[in-house]
Protein backbone atom coordinates (compact mmCIF):
# COMPACT_ATOMS: atom_id res chain seq x y z
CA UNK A 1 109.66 206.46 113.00
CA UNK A 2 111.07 203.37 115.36
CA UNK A 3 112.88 200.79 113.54
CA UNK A 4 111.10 196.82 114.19
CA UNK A 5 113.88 195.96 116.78
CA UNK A 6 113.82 199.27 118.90
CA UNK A 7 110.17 199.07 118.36
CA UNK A 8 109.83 195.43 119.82
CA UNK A 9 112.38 196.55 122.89
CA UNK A 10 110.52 199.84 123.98
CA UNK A 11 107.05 197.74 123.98
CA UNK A 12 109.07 195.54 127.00
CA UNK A 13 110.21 198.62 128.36
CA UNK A 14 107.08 200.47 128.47
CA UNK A 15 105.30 197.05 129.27
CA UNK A 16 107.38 196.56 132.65
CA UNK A 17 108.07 200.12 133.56
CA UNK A 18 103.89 201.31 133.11
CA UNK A 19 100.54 200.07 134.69
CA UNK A 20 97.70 199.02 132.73
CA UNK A 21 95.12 201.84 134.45
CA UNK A 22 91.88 202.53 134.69
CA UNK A 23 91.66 204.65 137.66
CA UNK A 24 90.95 208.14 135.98
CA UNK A 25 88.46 210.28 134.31
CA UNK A 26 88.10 208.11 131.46
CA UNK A 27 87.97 203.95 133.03
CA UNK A 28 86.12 203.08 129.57
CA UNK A 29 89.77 203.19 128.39
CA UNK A 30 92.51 201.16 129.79
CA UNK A 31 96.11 202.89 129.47
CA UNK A 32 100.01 202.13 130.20
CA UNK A 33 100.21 205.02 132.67
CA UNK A 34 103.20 205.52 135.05
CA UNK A 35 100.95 205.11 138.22
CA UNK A 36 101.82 205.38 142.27
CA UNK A 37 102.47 201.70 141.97
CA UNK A 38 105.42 202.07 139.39
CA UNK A 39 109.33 202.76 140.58
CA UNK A 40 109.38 205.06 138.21
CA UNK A 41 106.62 207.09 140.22
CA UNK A 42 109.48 207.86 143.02
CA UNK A 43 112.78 207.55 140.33
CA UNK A 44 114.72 210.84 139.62
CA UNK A 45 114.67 211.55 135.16
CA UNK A 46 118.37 210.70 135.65
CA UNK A 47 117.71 206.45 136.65
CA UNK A 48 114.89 206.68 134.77
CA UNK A 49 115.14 204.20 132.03
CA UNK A 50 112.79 205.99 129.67
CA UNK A 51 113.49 209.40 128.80
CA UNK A 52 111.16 212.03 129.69
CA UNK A 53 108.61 209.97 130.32
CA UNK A 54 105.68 212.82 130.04
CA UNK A 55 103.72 210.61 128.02
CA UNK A 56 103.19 207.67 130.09
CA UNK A 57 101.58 210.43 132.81
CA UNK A 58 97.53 210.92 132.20
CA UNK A 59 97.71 215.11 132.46
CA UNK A 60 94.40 216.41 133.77
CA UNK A 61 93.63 218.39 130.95
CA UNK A 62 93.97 215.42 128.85
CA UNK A 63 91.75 213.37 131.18
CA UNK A 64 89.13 216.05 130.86
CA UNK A 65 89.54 216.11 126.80
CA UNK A 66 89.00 213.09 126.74
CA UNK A 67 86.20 212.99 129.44
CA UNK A 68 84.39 215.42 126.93
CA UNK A 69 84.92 213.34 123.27
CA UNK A 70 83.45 209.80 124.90
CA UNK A 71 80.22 212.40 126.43
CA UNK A 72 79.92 213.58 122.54
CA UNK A 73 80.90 211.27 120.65
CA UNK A 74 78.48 213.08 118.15
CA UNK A 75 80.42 215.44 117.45
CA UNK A 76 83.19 213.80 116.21
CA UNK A 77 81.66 210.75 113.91
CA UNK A 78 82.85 210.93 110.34
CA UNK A 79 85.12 213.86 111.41
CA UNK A 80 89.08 214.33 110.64
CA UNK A 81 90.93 214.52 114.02
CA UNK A 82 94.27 215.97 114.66
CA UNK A 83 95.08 215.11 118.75
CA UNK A 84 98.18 217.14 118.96
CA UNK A 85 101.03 216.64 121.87
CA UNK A 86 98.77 213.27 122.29
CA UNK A 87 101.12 212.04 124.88
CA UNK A 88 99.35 208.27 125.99
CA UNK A 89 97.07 208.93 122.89
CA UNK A 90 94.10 209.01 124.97
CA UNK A 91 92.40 212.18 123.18
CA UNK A 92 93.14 210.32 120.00
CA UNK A 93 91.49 206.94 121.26
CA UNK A 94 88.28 208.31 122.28
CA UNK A 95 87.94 209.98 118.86
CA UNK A 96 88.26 206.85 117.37
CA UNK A 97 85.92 205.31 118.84
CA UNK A 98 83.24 208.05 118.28
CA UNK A 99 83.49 207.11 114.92
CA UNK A 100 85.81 209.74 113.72
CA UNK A 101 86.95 209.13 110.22
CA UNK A 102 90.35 209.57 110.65
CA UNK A 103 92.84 210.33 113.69
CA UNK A 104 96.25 211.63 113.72
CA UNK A 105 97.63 210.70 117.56
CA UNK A 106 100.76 213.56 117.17
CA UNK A 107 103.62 213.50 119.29
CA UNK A 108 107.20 214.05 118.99
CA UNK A 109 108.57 211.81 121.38
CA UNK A 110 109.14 208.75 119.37
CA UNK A 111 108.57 206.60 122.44
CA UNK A 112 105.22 208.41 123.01
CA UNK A 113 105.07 207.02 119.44
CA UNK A 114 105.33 203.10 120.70
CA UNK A 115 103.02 203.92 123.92
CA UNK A 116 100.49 205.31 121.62
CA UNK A 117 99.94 202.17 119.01
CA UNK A 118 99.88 199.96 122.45
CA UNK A 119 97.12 201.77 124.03
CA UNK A 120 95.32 201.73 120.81
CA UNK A 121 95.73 198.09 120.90
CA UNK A 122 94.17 197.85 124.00
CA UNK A 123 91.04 199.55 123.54
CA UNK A 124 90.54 198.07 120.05
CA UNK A 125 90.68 201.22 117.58
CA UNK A 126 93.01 202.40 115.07
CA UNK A 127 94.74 205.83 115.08
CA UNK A 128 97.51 206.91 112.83
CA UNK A 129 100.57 207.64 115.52
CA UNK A 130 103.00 210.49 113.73
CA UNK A 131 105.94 211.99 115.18
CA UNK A 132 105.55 214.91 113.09
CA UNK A 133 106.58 218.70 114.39
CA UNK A 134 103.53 220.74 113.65
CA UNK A 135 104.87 223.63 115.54
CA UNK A 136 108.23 223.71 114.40
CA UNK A 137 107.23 223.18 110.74
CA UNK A 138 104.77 226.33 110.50
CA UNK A 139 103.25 226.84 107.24
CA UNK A 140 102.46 230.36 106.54
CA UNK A 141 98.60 231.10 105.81
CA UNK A 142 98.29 231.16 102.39
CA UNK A 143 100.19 227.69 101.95
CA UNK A 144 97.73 224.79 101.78
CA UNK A 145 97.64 223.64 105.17
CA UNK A 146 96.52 220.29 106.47
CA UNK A 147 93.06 220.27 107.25
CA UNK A 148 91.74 218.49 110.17
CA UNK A 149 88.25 219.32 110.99
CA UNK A 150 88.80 219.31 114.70
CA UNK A 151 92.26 220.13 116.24
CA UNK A 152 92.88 218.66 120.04
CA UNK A 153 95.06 220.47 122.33
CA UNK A 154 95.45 218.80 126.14
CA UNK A 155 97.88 220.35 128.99
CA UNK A 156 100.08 221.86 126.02
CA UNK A 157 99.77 225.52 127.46
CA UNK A 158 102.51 224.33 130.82
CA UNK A 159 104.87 227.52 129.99
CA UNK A 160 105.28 230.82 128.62
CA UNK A 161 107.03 230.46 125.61
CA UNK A 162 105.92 227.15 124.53
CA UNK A 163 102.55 229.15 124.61
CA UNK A 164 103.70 231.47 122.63
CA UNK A 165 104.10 228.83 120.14
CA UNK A 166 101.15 227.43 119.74
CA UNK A 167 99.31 230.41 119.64
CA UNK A 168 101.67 231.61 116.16
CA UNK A 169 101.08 227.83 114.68
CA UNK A 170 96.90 228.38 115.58
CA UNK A 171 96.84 231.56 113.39
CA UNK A 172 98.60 229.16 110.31
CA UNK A 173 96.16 226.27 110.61
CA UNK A 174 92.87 226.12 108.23
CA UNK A 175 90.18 228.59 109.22
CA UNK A 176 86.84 225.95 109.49
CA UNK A 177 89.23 223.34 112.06
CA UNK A 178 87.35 223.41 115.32
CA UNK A 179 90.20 223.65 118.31
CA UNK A 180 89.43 222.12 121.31
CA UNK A 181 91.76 222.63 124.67
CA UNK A 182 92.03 221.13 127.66
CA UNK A 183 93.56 222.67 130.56
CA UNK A 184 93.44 222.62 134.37
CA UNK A 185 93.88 226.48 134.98
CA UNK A 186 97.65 226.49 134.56
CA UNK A 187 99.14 230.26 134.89
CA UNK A 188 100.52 230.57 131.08
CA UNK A 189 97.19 229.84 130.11
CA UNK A 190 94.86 232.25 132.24
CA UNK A 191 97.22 234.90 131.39
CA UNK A 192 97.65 234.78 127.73
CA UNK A 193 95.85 236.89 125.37
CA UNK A 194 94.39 233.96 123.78
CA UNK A 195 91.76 233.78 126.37
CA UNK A 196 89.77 236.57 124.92
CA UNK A 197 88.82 233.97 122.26
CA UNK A 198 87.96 231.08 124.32
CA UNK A 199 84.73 229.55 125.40
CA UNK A 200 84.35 227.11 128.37
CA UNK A 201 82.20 224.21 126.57
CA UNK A 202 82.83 222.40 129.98
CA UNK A 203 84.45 221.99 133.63
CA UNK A 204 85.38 218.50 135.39
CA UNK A 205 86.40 217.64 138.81
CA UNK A 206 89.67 215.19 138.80
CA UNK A 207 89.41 212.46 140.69
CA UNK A 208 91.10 211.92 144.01
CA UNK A 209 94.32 210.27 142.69
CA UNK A 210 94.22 212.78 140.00
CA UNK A 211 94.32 215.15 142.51
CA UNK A 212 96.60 213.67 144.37
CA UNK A 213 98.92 213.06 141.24
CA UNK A 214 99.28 216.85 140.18
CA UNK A 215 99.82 219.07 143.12
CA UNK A 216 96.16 219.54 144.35
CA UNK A 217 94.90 220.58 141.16
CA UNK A 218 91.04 220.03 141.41
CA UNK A 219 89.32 220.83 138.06
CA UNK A 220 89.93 220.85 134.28
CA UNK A 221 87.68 222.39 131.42
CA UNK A 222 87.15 222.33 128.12
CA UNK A 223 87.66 225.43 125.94
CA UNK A 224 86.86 226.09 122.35
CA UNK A 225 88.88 228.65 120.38
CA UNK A 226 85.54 230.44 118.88
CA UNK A 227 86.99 233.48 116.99
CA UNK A 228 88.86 234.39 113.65
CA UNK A 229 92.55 233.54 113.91
């Protein structure tokens, strides 16, 4: 949790150092997004200000996430939402407003925290930001485990052993959650063994600045973990 001072001080920082954005998959929302037009865009991690900024970036697997909640909002009214790694809290934010009875926006990064209850702000819903490590905290199966009735995963599967990870916390959470991943087609995902129980609900094409933003990549899609854990 931030403190009311450091709270009030990252809101400037984020506030001068992010756009207000709309260019993306989603321009129903409007996000603080580090954006071509920012210094930060071109600043090295070391003069940058804000440290590790990943959440103030709108990942294409996120975008398409996202993309696919506000296109069914159905499926998430009156449902318990868990958006974990939520980053700019977008995932989180279209669940809310799909009527989803409760949403947990989860991030570590206690500035993703701050970023998080301003975009929220913006677009007029309320999610419940948590700082909470999920994956670092792993219950074992038989434990009662919190029970969210759909579990969101966006651009969390970017290396090998993080990966491996997330895959040993998916086998601890409750059996009935739904888990619902967005990815762009990054290499530690194709290649992991969790892809044998994976269904592609959906694919996207990025738009041109997304494109442009994350090395050419084109497409994202939606994938729902569809077999026993």
């Amino acid at each position: 949790m931030v403190g009311g001072l450091c709270k009030t001080f990252l809101k400037c920082l984020i506030g001068q150092h992010t756009r207000l954005s709309r260019d993306h998959l989603t321009p129903e929302l409007i996000l603080h997004l580090i954006t071509p037009a920012c210094h930060l865009w071109h600043a090295s991690l070391e003069n940058s200000p804000l440290d590790d900024p990943f959440w103030a970036f709108y990942w294409p697997g996120g975008q398409a996430l996202t993309r696919y909640i506000l296109d069914n909002p159905g499926l998430f009214h009156g449902k318990t939402v868990l958006d974990l790694g939520s980053g700019c809290g977008s995932a989180a934010i279209a669940a809310a407003l799909a009527g989803a009875s409760k949403t947990v926006a989860n991030d570590i990064h206690p500035v993703a925290e701050v970023a998080i209850e301003m975009n929220m702000e913006k677009n007029g819903v309320q999610v419940k930001p948590e700082t909470y490590n999920y994956l670092m905290c792993q219950p074992t199966p038989s434990q009662n485990t919190p029970k969210f009735d759909i579990i969101l995963m966006g651009d969390m599967f970017y290396d090998p052993d993080f990966t491996h990870l997330i895959s040993k916390w998916l086998r601890s959470i409750h059996p009935d959650s739904m888990v619902l991943i967005g990815d762009p087609g990054r290499l530690p995902f194709r290649q992991h063994p969790l892809q044998s129980s994976l269904k592609c609900l959906h694919q996207y094409n990025l738009t041109k600045t997304s494109q442009l933003e994350n090395n050419g990549l084109t497409q994202a899609s939606i994938w729902l973990l569809h077999e026993p854990r």
